[in-house]
PDB file of N, CA and C in Angstrom:
ATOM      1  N   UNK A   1      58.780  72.065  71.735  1.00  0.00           N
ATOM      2  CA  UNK A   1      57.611  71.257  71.407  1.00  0.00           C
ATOM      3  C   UNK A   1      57.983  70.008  70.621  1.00  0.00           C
ATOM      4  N   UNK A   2      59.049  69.613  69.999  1.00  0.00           N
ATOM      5  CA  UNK A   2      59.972  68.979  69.564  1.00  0.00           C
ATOM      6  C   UNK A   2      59.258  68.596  68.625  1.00  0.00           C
ATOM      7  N   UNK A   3      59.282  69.481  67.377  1.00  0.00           N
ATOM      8  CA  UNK A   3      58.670  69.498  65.655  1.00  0.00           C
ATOM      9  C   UNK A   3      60.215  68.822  64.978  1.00  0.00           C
ATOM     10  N   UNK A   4      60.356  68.225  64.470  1.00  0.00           N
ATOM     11  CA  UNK A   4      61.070  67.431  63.722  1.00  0.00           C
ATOM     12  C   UNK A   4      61.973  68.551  62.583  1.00  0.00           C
ATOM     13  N   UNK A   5      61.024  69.106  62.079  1.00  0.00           N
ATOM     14  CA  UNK A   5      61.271  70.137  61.150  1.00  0.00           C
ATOM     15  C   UNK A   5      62.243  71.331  61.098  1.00  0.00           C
ATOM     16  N   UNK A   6      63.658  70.754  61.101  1.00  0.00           N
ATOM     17  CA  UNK A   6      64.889  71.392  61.850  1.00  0.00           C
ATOM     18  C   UNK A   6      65.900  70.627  61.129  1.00  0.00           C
ATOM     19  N   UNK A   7      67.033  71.172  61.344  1.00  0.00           N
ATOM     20  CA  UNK A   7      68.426  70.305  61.142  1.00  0.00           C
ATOM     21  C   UNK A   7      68.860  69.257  62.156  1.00  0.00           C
ATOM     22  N   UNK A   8      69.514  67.945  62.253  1.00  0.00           N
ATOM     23  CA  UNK A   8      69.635  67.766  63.370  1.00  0.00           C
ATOM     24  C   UNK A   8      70.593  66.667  63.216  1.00  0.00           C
ATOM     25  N   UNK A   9      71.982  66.594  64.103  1.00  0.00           N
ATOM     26  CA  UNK A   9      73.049  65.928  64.050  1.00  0.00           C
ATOM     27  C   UNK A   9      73.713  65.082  64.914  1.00  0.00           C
ATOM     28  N   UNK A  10      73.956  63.557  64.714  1.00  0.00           N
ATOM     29  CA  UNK A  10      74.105  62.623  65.354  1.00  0.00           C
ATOM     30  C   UNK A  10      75.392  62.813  65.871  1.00  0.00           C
ATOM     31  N   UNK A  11      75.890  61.543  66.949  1.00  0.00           N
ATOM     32  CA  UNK A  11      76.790  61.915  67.515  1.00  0.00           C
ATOM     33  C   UNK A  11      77.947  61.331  66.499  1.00  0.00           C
ATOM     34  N   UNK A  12      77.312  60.436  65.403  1.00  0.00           N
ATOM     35  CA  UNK A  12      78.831  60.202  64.394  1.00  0.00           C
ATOM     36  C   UNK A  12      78.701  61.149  63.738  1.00  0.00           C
ATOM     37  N   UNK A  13      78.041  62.841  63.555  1.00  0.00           N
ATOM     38  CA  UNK A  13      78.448  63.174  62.599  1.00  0.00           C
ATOM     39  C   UNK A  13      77.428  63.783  61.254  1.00  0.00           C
ATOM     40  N   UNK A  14      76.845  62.536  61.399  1.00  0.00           N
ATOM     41  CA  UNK A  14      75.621  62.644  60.256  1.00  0.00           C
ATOM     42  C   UNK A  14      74.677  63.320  60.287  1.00  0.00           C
ATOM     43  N   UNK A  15      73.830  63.764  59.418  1.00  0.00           N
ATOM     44  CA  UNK A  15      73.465  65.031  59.287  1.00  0.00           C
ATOM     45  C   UNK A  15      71.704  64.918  58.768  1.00  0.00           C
ATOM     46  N   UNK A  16      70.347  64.784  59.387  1.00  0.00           N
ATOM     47  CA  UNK A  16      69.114  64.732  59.087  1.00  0.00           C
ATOM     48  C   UNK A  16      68.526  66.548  58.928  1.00  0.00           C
ATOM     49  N   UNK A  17      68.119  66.851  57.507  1.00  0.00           N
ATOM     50  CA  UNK A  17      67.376  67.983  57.330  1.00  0.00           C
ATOM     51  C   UNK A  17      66.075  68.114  57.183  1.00  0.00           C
ATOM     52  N   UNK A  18      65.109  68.054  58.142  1.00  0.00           N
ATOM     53  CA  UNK A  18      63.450  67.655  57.378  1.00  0.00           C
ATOM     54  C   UNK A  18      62.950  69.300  57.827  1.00  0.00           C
ATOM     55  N   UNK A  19      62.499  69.485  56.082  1.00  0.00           N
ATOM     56  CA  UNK A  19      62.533  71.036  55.685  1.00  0.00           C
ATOM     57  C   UNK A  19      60.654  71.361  55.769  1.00  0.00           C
ATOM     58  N   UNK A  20      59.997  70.055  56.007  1.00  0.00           N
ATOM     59  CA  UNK A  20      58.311  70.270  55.636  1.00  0.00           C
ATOM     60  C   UNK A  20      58.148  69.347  56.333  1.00  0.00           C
ATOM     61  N   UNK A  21      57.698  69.318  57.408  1.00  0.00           N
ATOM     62  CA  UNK A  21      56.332  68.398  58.075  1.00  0.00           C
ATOM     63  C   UNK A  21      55.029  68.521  58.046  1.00  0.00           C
ATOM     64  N   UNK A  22      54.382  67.564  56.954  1.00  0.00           N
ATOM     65  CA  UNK A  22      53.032  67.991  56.814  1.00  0.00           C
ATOM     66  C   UNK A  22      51.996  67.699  57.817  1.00  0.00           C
ATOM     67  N   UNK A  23      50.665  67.978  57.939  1.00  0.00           N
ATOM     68  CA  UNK A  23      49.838  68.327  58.919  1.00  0.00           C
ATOM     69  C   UNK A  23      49.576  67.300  59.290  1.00  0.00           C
ATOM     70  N   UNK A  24      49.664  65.519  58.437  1.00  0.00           N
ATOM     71  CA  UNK A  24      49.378  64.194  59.251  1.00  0.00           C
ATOM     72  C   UNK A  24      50.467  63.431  59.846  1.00  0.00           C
ATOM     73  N   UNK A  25      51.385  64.769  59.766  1.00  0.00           N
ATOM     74  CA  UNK A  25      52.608  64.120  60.684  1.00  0.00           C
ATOM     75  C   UNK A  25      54.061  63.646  59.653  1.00  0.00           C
ATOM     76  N   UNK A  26      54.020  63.449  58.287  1.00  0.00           N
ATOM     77  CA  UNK A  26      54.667  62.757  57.671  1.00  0.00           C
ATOM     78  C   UNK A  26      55.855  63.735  56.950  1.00  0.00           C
ATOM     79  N   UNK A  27      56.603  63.477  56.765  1.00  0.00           N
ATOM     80  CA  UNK A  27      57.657  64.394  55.891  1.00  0.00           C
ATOM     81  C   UNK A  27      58.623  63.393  55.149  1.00  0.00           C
ATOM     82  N   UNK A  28      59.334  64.032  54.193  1.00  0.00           N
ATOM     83  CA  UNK A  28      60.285  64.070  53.166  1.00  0.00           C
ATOM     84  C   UNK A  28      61.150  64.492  52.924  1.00  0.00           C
ATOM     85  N   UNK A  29      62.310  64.312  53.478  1.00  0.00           N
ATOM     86  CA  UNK A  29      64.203  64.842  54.001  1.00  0.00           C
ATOM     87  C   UNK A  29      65.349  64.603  53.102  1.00  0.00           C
ATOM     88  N   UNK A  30      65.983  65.049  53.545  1.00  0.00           N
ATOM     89  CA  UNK A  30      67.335  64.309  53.431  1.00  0.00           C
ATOM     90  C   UNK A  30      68.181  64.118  54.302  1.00  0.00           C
ATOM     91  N   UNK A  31      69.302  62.951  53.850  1.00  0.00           N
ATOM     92  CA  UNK A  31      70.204  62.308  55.214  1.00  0.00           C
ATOM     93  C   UNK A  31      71.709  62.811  54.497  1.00  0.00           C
ATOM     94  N   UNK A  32      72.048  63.378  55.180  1.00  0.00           N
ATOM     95  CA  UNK A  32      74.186  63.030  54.901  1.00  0.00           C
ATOM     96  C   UNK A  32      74.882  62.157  55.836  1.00  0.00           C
ATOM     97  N   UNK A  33      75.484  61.255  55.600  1.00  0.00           N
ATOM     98  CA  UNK A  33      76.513  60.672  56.509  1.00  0.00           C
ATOM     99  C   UNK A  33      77.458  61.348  56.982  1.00  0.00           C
ATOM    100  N   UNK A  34      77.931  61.038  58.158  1.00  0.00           N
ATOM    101  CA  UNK A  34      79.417  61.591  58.542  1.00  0.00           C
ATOM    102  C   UNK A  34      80.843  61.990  57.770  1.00  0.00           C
ATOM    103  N   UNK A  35      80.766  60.580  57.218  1.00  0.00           N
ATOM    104  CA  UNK A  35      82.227  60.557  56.412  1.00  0.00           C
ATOM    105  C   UNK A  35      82.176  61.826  55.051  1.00  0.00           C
ATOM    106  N   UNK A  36      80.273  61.911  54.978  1.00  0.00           N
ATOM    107  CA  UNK A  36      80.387  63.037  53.665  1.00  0.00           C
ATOM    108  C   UNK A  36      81.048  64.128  53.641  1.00  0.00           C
ATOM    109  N   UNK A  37      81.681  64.535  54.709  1.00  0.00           N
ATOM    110  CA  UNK A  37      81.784  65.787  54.881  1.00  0.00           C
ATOM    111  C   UNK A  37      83.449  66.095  54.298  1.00  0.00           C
ATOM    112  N   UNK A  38      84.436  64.514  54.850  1.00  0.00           N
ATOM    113  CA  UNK A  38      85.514  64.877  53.704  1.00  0.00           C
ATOM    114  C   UNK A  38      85.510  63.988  52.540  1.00  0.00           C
ATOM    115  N   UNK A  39      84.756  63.730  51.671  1.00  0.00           N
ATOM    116  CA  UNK A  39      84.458  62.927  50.433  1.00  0.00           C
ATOM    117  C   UNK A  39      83.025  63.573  50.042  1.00  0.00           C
ATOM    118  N   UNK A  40      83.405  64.252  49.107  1.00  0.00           N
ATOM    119  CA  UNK A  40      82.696  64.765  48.097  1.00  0.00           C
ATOM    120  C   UNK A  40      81.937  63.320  46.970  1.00  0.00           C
ATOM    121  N   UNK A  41      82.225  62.651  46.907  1.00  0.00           N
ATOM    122  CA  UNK A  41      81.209  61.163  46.103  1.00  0.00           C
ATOM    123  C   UNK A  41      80.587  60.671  46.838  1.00  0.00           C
ATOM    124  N   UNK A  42      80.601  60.946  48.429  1.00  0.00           N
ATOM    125  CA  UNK A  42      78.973  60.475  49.138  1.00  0.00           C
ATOM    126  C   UNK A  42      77.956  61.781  48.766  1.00  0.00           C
ATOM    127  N   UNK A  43      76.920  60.859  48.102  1.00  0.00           N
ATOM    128  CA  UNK A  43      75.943  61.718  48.193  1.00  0.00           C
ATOM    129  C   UNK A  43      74.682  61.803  49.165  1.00  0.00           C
ATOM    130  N   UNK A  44      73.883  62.884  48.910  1.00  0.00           N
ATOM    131  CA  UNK A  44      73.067  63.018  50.167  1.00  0.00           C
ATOM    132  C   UNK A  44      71.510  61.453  49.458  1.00  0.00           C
ATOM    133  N   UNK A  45      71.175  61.274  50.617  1.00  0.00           N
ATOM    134  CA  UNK A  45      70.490  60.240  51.028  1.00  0.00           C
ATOM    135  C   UNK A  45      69.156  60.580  50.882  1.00  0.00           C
ATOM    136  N   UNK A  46      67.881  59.763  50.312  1.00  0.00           N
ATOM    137  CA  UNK A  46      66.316  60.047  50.410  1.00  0.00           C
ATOM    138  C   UNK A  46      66.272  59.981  51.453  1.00  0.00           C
ATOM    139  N   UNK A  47      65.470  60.630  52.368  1.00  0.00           N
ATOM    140  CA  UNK A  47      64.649  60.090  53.743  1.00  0.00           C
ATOM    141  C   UNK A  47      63.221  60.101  53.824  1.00  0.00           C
ATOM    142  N   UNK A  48      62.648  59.410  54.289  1.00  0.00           N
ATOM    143  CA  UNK A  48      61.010  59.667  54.309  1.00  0.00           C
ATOM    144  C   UNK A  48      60.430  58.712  55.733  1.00  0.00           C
ATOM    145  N   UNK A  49      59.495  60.027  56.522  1.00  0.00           N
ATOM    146  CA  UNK A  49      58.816  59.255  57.438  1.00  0.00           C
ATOM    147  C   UNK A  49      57.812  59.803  58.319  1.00  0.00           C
ATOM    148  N   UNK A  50      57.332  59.341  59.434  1.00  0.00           N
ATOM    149  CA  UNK A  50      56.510  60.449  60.077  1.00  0.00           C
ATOM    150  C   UNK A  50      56.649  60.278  61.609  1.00  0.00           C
ATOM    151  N   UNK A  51      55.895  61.483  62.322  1.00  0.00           N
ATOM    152  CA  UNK A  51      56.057  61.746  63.741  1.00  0.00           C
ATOM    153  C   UNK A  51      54.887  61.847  64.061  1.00  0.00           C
ATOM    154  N   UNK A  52      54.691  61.371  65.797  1.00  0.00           N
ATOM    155  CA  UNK A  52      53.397  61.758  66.043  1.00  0.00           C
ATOM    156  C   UNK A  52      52.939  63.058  66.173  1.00  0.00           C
ATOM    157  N   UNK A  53      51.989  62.895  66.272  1.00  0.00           N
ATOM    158  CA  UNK A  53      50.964  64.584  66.786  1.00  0.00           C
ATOM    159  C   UNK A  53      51.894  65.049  67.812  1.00  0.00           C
ATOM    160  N   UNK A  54      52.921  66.407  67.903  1.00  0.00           N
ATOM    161  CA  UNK A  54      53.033  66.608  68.822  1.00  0.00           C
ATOM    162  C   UNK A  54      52.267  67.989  69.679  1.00  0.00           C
ATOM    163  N   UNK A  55      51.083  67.997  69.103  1.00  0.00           N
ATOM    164  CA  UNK A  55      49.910  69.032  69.704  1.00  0.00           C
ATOM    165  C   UNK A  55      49.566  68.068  70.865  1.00  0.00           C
ATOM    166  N   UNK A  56      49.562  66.207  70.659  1.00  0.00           N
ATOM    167  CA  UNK A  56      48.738  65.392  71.225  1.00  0.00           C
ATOM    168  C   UNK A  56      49.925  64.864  72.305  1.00  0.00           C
ATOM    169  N   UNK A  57      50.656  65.052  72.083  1.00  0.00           N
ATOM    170  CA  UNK A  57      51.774  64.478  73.577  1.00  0.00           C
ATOM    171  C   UNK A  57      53.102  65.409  73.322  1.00  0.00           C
ATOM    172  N   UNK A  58      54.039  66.000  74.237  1.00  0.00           N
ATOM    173  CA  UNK A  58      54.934  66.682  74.321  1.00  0.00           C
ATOM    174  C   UNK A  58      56.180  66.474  73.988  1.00  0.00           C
ATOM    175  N   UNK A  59      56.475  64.725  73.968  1.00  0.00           N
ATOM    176  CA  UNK A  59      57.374  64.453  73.414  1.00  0.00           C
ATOM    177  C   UNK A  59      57.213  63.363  72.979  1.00  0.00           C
ATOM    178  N   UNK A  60      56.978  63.825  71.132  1.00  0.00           N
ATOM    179  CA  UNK A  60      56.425  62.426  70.569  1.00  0.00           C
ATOM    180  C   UNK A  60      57.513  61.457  69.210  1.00  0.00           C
ATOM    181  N   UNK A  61      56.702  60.376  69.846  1.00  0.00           N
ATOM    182  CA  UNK A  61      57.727  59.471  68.690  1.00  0.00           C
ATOM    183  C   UNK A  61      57.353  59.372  67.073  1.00  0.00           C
ATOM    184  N   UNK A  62      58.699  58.729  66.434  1.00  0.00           N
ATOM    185  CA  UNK A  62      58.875  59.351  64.975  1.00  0.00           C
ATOM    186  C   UNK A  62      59.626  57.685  64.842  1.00  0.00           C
ATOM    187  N   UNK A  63      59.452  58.014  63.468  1.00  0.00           N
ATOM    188  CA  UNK A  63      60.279  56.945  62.508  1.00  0.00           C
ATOM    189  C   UNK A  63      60.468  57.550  61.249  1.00  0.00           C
ATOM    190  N   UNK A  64      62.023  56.908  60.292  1.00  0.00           N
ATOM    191  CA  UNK A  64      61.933  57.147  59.231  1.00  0.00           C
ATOM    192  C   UNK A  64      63.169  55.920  58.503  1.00  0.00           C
ATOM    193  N   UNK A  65      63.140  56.038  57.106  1.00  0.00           N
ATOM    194  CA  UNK A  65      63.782  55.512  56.328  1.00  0.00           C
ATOM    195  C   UNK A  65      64.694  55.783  55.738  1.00  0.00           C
ATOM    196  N   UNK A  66      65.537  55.537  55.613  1.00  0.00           N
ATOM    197  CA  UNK A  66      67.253  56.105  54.077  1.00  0.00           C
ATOM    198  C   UNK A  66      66.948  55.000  53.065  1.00  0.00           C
ATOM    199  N   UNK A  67      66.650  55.384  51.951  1.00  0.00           N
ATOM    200  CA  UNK A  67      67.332  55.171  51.030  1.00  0.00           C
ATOM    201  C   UNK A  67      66.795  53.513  51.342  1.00  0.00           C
ATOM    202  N   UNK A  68      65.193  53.240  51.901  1.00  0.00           N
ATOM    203  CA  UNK A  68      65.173  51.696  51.958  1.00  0.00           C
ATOM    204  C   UNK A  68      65.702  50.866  52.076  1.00  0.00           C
ATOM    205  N   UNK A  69      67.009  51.276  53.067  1.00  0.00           N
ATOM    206  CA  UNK A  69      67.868  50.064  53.457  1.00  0.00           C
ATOM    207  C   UNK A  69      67.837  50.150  54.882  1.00  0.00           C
ATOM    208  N   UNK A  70      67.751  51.234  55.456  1.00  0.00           N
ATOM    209  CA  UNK A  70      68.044  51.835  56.697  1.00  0.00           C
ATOM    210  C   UNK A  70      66.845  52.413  57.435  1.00  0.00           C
ATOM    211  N   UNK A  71      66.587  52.153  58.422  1.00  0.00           N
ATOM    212  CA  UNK A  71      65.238  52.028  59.137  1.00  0.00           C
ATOM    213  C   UNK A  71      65.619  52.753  60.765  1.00  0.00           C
ATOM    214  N   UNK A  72      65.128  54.167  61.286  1.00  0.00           N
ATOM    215  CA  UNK A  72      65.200  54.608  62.285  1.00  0.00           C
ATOM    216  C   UNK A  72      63.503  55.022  63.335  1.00  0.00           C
ATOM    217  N   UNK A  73      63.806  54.249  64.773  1.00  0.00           N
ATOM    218  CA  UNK A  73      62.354  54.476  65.446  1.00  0.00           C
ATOM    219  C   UNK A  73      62.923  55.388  66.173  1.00  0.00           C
ATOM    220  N   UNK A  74      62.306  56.099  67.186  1.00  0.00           N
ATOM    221  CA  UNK A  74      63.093  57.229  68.002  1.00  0.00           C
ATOM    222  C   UNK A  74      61.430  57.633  69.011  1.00  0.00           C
ATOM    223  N   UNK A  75      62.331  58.675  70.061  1.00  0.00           N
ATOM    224  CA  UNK A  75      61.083  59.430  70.536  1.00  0.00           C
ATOM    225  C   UNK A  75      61.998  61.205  70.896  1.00  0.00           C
ATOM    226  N   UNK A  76      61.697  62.186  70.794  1.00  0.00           N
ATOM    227  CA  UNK A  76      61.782  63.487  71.252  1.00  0.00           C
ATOM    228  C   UNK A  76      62.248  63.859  71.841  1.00  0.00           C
ATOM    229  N   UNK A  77      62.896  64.159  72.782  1.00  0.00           N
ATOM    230  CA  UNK A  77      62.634  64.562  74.496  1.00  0.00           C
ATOM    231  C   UNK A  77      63.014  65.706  74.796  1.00  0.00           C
ATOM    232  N   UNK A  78      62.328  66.622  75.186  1.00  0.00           N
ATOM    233  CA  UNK A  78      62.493  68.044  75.579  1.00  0.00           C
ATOM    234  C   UNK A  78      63.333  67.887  77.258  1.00  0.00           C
ATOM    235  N   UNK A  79      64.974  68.285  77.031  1.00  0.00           N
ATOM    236  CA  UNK A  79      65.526  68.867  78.511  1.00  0.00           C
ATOM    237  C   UNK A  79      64.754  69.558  79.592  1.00  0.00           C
ATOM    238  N   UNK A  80      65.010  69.950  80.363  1.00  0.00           N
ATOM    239  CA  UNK A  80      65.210  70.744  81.195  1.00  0.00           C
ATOM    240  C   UNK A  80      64.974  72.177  81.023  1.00  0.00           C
ATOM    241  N   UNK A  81      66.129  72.564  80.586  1.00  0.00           N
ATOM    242  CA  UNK A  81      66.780  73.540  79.444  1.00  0.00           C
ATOM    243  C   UNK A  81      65.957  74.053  78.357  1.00  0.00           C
ATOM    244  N   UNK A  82      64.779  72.719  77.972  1.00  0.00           N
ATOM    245  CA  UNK A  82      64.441  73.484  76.495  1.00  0.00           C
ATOM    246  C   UNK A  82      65.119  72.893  75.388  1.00  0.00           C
ATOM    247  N   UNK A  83      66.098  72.068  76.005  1.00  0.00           N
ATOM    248  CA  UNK A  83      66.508  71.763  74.412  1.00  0.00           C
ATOM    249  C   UNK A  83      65.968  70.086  73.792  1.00  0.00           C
ATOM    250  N   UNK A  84      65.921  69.812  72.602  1.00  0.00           N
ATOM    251  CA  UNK A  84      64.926  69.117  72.065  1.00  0.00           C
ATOM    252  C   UNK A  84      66.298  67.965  71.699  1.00  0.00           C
ATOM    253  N   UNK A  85      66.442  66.710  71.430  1.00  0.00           N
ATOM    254  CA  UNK A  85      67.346  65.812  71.708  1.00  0.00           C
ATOM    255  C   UNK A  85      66.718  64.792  71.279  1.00  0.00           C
ATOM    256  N   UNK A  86      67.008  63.790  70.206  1.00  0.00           N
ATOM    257  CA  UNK A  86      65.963  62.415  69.770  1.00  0.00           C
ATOM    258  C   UNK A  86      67.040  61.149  70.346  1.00  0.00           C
ATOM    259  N   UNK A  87      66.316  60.321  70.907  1.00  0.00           N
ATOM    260  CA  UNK A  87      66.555  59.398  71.110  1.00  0.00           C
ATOM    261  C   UNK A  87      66.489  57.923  69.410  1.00  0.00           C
ATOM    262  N   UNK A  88      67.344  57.158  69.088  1.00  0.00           N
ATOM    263  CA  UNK A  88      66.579  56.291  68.148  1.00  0.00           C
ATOM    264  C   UNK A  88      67.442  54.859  68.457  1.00  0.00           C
ATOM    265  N   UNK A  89      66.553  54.100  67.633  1.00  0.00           N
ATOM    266  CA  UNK A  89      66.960  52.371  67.488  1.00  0.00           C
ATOM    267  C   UNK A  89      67.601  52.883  65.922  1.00  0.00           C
ATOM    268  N   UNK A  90      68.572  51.657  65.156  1.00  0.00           N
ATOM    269  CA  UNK A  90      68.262  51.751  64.050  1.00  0.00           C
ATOM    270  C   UNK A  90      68.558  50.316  63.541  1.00  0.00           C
ATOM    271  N   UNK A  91      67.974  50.043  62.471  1.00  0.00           N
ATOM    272  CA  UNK A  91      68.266  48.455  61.603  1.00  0.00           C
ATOM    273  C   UNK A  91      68.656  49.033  60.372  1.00  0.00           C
ATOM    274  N   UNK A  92      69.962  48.006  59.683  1.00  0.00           N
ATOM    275  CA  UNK A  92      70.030  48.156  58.832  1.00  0.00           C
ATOM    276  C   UNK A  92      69.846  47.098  58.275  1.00  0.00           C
ATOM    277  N   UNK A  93      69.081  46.998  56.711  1.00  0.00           N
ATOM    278  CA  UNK A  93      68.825  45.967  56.092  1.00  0.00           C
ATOM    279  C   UNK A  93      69.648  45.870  54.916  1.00  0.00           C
ATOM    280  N   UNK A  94      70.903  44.642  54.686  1.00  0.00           N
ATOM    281  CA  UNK A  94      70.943  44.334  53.755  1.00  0.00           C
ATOM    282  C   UNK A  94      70.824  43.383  52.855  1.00  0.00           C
ATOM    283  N   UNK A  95      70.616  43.373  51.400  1.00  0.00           N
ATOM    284  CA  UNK A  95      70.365  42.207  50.753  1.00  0.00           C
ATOM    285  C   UNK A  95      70.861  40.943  51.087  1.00  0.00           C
ATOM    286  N   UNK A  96      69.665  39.852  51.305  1.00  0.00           N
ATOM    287  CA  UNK A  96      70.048  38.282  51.437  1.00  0.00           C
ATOM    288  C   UNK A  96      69.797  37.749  49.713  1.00  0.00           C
ATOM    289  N   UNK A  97      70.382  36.588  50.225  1.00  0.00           N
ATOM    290  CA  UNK A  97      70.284  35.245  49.096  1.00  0.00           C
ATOM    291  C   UNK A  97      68.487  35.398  49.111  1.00  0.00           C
ATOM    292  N   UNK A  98      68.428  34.626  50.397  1.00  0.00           N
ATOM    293  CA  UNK A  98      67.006  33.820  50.750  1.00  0.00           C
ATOM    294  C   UNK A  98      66.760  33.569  51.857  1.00  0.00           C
ATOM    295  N   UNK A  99      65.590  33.140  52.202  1.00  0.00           N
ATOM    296  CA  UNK A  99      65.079  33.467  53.699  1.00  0.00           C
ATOM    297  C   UNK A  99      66.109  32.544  54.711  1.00  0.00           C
ATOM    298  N   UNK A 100      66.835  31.656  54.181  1.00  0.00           N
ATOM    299  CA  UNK A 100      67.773  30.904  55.244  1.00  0.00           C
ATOM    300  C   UNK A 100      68.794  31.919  55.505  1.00  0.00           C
ATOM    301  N   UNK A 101      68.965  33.124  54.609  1.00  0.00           N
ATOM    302  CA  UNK A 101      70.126  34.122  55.161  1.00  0.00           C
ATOM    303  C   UNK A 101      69.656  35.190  55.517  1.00  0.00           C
ATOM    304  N   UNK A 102      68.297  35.645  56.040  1.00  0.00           N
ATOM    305  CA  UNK A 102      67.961  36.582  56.266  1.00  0.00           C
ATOM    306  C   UNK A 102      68.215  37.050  57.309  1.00  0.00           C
ATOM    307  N   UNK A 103      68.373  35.940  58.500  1.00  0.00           N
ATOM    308  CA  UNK A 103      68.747  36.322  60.088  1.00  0.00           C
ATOM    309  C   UNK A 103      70.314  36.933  60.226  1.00  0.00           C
ATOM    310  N   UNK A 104      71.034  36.947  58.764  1.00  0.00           N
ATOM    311  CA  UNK A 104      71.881  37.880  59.239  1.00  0.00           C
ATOM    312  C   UNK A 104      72.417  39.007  57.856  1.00  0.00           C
ATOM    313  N   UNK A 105      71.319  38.846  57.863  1.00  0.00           N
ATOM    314  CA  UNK A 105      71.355  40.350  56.783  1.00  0.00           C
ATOM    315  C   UNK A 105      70.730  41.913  57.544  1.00  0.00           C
ATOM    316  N   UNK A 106      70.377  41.676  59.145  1.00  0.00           N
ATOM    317  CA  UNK A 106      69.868  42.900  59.616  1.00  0.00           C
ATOM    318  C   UNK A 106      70.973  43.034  60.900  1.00  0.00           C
ATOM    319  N   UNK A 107      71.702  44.350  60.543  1.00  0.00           N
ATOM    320  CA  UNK A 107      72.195  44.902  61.981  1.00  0.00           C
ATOM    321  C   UNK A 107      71.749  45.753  62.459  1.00  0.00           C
TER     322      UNK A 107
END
């Protein structure tokens, strides 16, 4: 039914836990990076965001945030198989001077 509310691991590695999805869709996670796993001084990451109704479509789209720098859109998609698989975009934002350097402060 592809509920968000699971462990779930990218192909670098990194590591999304969203432990509560509340009833308007929204939750409150945490992120690990890849590299955390041999460096103990990365620490784990805020996440916060929400998903659609998935009572209201079968495989629904989501967004969330790290740590307000890092910005992920995505959608669900249930296999074949049954198995549940997210697709996402992501931007990362980092600090500019000023709006003349802003066009390359997002990858």
């Amino acid at each position: 039914q592809c509920l968000l509310s699971e462990s779930w691991w990218s192909d670098a590695s990194c590591r999304m836990v969203v432990s509560i999805l509340s009833k308007d869709g929204s939750f409150f996670s945490s992120y690990l990076p890849g590299p955390a796993a041999s460096n103990p001084e990365i620490l784990t990451s805020p996440l916060e965001g929400s998903q659609q109704d998935a009572g209201l479509v079968s495989q629904p789209t989501f967004s969330f945030t790290i740590a307000q720098t890092t910005a992920f859109l995505g959608q669900c998609y249930v296999g074949t198989n049954g198995e549940e698989t997210l697709y996402t975009l992501w931007l990362l934002q980092e600090v500019a001077k000023g709006p003349a350097e802003d066009w390359k402060a997002t990858r």
